[in-house]
C-alpha atoms as a PDB file:
ATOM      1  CA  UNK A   1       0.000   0.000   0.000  1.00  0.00           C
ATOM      2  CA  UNK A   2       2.766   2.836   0.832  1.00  0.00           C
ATOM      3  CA  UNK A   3       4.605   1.669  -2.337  1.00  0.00           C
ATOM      4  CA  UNK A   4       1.520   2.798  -4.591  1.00  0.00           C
ATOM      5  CA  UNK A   5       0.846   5.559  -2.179  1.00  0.00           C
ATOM      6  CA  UNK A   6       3.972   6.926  -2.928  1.00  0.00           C
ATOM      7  CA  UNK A   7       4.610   5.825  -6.659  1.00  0.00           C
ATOM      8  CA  UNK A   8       1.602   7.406  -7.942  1.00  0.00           C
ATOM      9  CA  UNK A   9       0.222   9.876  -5.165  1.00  0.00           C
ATOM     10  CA  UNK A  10       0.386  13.757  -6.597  1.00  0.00           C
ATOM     11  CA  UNK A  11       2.936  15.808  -4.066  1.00  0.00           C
ATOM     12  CA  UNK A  12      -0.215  18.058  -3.969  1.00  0.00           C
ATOM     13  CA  UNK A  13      -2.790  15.715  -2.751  1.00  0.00           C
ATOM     14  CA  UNK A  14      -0.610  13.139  -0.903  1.00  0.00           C
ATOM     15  CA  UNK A  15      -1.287  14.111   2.351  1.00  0.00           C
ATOM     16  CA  UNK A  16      -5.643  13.655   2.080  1.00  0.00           C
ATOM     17  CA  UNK A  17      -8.089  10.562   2.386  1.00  0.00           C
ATOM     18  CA  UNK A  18      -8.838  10.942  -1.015  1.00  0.00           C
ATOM     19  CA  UNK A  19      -5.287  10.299  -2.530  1.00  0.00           C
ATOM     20  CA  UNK A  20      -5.280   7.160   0.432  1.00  0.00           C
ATOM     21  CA  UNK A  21      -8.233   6.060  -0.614  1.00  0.00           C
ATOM     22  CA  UNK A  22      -7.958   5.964  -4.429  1.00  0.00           C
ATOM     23  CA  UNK A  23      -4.315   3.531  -3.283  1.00  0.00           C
ATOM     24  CA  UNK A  24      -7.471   0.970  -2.548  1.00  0.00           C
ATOM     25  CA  UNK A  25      -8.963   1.464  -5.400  1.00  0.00           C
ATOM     26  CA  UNK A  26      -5.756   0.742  -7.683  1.00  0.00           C
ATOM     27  CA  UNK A  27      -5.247  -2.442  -5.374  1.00  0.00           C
ATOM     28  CA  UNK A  28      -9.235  -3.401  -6.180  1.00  0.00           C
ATOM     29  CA  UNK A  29      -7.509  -3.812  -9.649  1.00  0.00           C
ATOM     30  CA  UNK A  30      -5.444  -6.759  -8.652  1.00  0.00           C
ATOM     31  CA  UNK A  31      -8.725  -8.426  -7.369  1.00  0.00           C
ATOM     32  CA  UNK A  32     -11.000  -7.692  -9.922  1.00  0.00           C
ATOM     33  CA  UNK A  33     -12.014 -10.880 -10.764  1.00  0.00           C
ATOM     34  CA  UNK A  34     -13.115 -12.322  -6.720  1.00  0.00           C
ATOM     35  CA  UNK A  35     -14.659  -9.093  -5.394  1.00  0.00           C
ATOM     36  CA  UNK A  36     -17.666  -6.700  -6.680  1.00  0.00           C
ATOM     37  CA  UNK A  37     -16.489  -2.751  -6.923  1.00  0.00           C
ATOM     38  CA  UNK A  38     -15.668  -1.533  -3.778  1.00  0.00           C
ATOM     39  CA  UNK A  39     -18.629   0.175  -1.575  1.00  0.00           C
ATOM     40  CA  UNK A  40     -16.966   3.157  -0.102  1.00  0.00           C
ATOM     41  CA  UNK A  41     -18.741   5.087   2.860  1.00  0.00           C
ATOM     42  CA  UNK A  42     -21.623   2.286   3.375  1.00  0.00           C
ATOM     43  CA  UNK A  43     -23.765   3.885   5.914  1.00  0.00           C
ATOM     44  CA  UNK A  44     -24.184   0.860   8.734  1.00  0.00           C
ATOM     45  CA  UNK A  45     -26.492   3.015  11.164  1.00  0.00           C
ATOM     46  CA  UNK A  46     -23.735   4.224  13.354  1.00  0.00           C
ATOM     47  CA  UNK A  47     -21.407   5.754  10.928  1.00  0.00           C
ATOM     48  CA  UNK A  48     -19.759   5.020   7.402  1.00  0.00           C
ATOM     49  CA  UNK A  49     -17.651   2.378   6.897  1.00  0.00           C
ATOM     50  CA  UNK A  50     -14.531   3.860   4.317  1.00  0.00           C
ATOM     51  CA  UNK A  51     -14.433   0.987   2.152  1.00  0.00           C
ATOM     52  CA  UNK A  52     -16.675  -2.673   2.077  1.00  0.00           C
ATOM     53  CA  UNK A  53     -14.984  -5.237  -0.352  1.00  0.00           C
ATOM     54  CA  UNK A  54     -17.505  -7.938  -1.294  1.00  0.00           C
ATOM     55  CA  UNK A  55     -16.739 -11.139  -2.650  1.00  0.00           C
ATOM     56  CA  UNK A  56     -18.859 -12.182  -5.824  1.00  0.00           C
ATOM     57  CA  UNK A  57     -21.115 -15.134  -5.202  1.00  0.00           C
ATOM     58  CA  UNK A  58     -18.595 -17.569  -6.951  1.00  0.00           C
ATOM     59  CA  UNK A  59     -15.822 -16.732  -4.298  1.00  0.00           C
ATOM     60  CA  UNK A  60     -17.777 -16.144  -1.567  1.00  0.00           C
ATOM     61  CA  UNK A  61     -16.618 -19.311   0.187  1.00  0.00           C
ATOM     62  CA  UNK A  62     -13.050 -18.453  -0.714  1.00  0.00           C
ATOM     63  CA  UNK A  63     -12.275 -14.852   0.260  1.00  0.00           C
ATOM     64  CA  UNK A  64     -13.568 -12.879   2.906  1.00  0.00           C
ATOM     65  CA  UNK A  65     -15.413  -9.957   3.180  1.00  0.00           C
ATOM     66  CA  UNK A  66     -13.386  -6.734   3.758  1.00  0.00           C
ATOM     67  CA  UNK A  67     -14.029  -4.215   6.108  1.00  0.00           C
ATOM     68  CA  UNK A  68     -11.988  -1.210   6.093  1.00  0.00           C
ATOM     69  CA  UNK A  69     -11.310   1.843   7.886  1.00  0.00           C
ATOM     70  CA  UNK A  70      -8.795   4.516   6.628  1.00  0.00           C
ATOM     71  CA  UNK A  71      -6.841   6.998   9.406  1.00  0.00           C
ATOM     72  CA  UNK A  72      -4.489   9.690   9.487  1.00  0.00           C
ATOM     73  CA  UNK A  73      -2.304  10.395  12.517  1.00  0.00           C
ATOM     74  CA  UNK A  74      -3.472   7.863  14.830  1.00  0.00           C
ATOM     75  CA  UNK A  75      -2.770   4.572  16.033  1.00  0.00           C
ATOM     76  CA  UNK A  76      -3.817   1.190  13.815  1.00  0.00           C
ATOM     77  CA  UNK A  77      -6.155   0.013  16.524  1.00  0.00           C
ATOM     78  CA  UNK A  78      -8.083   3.035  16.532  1.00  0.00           C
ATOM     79  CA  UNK A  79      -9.140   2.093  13.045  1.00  0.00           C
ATOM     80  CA  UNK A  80     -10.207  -1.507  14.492  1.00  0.00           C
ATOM     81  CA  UNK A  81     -12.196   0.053  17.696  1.00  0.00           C
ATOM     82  CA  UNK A  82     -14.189   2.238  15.295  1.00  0.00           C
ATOM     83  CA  UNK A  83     -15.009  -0.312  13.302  1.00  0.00           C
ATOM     84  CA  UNK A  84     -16.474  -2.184  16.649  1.00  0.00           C
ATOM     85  CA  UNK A  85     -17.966   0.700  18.386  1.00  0.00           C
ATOM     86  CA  UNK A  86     -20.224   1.425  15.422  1.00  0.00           C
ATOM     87  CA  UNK A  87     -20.478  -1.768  14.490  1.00  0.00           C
ATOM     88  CA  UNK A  88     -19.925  -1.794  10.960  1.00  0.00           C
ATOM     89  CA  UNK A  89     -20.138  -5.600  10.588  1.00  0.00           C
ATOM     90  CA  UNK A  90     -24.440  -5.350  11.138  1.00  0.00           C
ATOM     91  CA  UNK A  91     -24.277  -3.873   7.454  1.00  0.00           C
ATOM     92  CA  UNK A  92     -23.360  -6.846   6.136  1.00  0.00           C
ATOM     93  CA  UNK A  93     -24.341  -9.614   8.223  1.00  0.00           C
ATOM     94  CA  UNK A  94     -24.740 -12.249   6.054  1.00  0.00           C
ATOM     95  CA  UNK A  95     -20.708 -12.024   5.651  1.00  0.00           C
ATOM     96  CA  UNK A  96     -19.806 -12.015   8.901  1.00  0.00           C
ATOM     97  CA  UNK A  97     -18.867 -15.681   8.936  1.00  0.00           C
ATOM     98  CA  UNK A  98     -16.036 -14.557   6.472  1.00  0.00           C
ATOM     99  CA  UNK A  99     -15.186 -11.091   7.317  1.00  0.00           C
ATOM    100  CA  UNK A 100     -11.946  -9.435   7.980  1.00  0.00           C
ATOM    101  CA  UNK A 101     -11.781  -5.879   9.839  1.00  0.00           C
ATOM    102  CA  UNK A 102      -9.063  -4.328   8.417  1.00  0.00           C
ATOM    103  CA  UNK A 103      -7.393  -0.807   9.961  1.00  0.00           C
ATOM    104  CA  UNK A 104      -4.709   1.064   7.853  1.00  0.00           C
ATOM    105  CA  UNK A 105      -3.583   4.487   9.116  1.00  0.00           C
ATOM    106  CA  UNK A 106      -0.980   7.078   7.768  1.00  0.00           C
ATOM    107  CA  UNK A 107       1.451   9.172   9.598  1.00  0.00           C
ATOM    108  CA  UNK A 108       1.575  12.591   7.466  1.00  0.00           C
ATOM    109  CA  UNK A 109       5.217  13.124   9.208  1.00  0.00           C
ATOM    110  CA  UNK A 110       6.868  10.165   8.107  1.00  0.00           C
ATOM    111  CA  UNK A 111       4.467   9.092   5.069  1.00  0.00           C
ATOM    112  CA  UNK A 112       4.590   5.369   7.112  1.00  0.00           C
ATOM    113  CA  UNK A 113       1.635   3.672   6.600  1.00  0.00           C
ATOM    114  CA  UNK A 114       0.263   0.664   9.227  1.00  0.00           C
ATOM    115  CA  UNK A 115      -2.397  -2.025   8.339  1.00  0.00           C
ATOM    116  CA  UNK A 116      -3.948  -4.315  11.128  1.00  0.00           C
ATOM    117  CA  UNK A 117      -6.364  -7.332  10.023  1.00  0.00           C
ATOM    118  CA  UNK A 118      -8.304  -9.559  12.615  1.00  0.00           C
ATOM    119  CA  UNK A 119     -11.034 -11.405  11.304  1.00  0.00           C
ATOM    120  CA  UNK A 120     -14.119 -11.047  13.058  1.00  0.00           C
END
């Protein structure tokens, strides 16, 4: 993820959630043919989950559902507790038996990105 952050990023926009997030949509790319376009800011009730990767029908028993929350400036678990406290996985419940909660935060001082997964 920080390697296509930083290859192909604009210096002008780098530092936003928009240049972060469209570094998920370039990876969506690589999994094309396993996962339906990427849902960003599902509303689930208690806020907006960033991105929702869902696996087409075909896959479904072979990759997970994805459940991701994007940071800046804080801590990877942050991501994770945000993702429990407004418990994003109700919006998708009939993945949560193959769900992974991922949390990936950047640090605008030292560009270093951090990704946590736990499956749910």
């Amino acid at each position: 993820m920080e390697k296509i952050h930083n290859t192909y990023a604009s210096n002008i926009a780098y530092h936003n959630e928009n240049s972060l997030s469209s570094v998920l949509t370039i990876a969506y790319l690589s999994t094309l043919k396993y996962y339906f376009k990427p849902i960003r800011e599902l509303p689930t009730g208690r806020g907006f989950a960033d991105f929702v990767y869902i696996p087409k029908p075909e896959y479904k028993d072979y990759y997970p559902a994805l459940l991701v929350e994007l940071k800046w400036n804080h801590n990877v678990q942050s991501a994770l507790d945000q993702i429990k406290e407004k418990v994003y996985p109700q919006s998708i419940q009939e993945y949560t038996d193959n769900l992974l909660l991922v949390g990936i935060t950047y640090d605008s001082k030292t560009k270093e990105h951090r990704c946590k997964i736990e499956k749910f």
